[in-house]
Protein backbone atom coordinates (compact mmCIF):
# COMPACT_ATOMS: atom_id res chain seq x y z
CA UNK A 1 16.95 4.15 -5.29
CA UNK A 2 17.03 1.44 -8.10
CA UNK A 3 19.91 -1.17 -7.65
CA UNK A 4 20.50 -0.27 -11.21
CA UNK A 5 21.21 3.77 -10.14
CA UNK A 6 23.54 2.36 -7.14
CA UNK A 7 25.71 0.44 -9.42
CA UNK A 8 25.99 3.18 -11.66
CA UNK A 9 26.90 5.37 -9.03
CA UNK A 10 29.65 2.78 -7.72
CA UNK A 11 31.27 2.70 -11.09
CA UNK A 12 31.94 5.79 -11.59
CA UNK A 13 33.31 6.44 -8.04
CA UNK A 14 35.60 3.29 -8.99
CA UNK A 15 37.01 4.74 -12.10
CA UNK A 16 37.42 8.44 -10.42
CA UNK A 17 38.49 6.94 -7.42
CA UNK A 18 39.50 3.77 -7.55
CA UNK A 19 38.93 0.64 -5.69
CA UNK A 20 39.46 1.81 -2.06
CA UNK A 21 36.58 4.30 -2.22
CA UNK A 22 34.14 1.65 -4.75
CA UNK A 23 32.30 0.46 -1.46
CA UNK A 24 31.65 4.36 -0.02
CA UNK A 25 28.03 4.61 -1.28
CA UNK A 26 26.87 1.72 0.90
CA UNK A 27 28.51 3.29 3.98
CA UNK A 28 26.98 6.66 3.18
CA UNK A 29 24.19 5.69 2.33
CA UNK A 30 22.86 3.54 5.51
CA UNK A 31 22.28 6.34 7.36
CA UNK A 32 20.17 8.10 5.25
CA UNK A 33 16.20 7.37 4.44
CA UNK A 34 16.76 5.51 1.07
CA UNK A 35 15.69 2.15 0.44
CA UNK A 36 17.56 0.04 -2.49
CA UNK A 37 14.66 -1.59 -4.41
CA UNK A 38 15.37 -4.20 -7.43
CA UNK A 39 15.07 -3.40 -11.07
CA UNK A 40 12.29 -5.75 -11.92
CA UNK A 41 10.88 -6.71 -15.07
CA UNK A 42 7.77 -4.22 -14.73
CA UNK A 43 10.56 -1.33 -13.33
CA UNK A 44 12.49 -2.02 -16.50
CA UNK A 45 9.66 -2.00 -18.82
CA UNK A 46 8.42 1.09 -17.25
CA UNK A 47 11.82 2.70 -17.67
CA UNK A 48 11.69 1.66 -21.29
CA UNK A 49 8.41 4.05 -21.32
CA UNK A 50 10.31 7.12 -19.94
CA UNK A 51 13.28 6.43 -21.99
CA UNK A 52 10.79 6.83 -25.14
CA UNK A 53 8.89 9.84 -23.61
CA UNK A 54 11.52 11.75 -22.58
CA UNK A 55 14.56 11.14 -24.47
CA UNK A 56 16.60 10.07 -21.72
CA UNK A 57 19.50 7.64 -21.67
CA UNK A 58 17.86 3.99 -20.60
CA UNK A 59 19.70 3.84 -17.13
CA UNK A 60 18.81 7.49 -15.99
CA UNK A 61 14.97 6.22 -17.00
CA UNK A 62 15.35 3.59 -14.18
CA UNK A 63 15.74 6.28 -11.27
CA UNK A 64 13.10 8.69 -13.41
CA UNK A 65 10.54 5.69 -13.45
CA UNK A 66 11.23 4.97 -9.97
CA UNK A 67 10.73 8.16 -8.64
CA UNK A 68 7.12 7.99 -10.75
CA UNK A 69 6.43 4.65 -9.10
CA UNK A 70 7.01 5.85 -5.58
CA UNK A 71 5.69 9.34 -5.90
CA UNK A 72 9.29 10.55 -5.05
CA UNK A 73 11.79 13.29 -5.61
CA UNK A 74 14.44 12.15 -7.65
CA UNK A 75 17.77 13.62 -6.35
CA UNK A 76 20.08 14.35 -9.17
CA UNK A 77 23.09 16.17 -10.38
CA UNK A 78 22.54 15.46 -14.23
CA UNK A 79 21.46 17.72 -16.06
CA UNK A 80 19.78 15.28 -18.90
CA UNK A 81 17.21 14.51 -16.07
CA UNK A 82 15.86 18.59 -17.05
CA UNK A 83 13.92 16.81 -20.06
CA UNK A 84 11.57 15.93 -17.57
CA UNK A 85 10.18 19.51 -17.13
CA UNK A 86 8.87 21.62 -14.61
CA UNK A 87 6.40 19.83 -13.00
CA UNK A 88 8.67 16.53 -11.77
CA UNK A 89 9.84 16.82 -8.23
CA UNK A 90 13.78 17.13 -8.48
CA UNK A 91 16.29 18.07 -6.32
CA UNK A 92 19.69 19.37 -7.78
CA UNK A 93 22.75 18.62 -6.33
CA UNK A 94 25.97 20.16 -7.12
CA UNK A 95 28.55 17.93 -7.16
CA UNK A 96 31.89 18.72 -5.47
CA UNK A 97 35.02 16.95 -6.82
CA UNK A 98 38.44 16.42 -4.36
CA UNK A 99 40.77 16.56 -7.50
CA UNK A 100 39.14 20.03 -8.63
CA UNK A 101 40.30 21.59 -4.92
């Protein structure tokens, strides 16, 4: 997962959530099989690239380009990421909010 992706995923469980839960990603995250890897200037040039060829927005191209890089299957619950097409490995999520139940 790109640092980039992580903070983006912090934020917005800090404005849905608030502060207390900000810091929940790390803890759920350390027991699973992902490694955090930096957004260096080659990542970010090569998410420019898949920003350009797929019409995404710049920071979804950083997990798109990363999951290229690695030969991985991005996990996802945005939709936008369907401009990739058929043949790139995704895994959907559905995304279950406590306020909706």
């Amino acid at each position: 997962m790109s640092a980039v992706n992580y903070g983006e995923v912090c934020g917005r469980i800090l404005r849905d959530y608030g502060l207390d839960q900000a810091h929940t990603p790390m803890h759920a995250l350390s027991p699973l099989p992902i490694e955090l890897l930096d957004a260096t200037p080659q990542r970010a040039l090569h998410a420019v690239d898949v920003t350009a060829k797929y019409k995404l927005y710049y920071i979804d191209s950083f997990a798109a380009a990363l999951a290229i890089e690695q030969k991985a299957t991005l996990v996802t619950s945005d939709s936008d990421f369907r401009k990739l097409g058929h043949g790139f490995p995704v895994v959907w999520l559905k995304v279950w909010h406590a306020h909706e139940h």
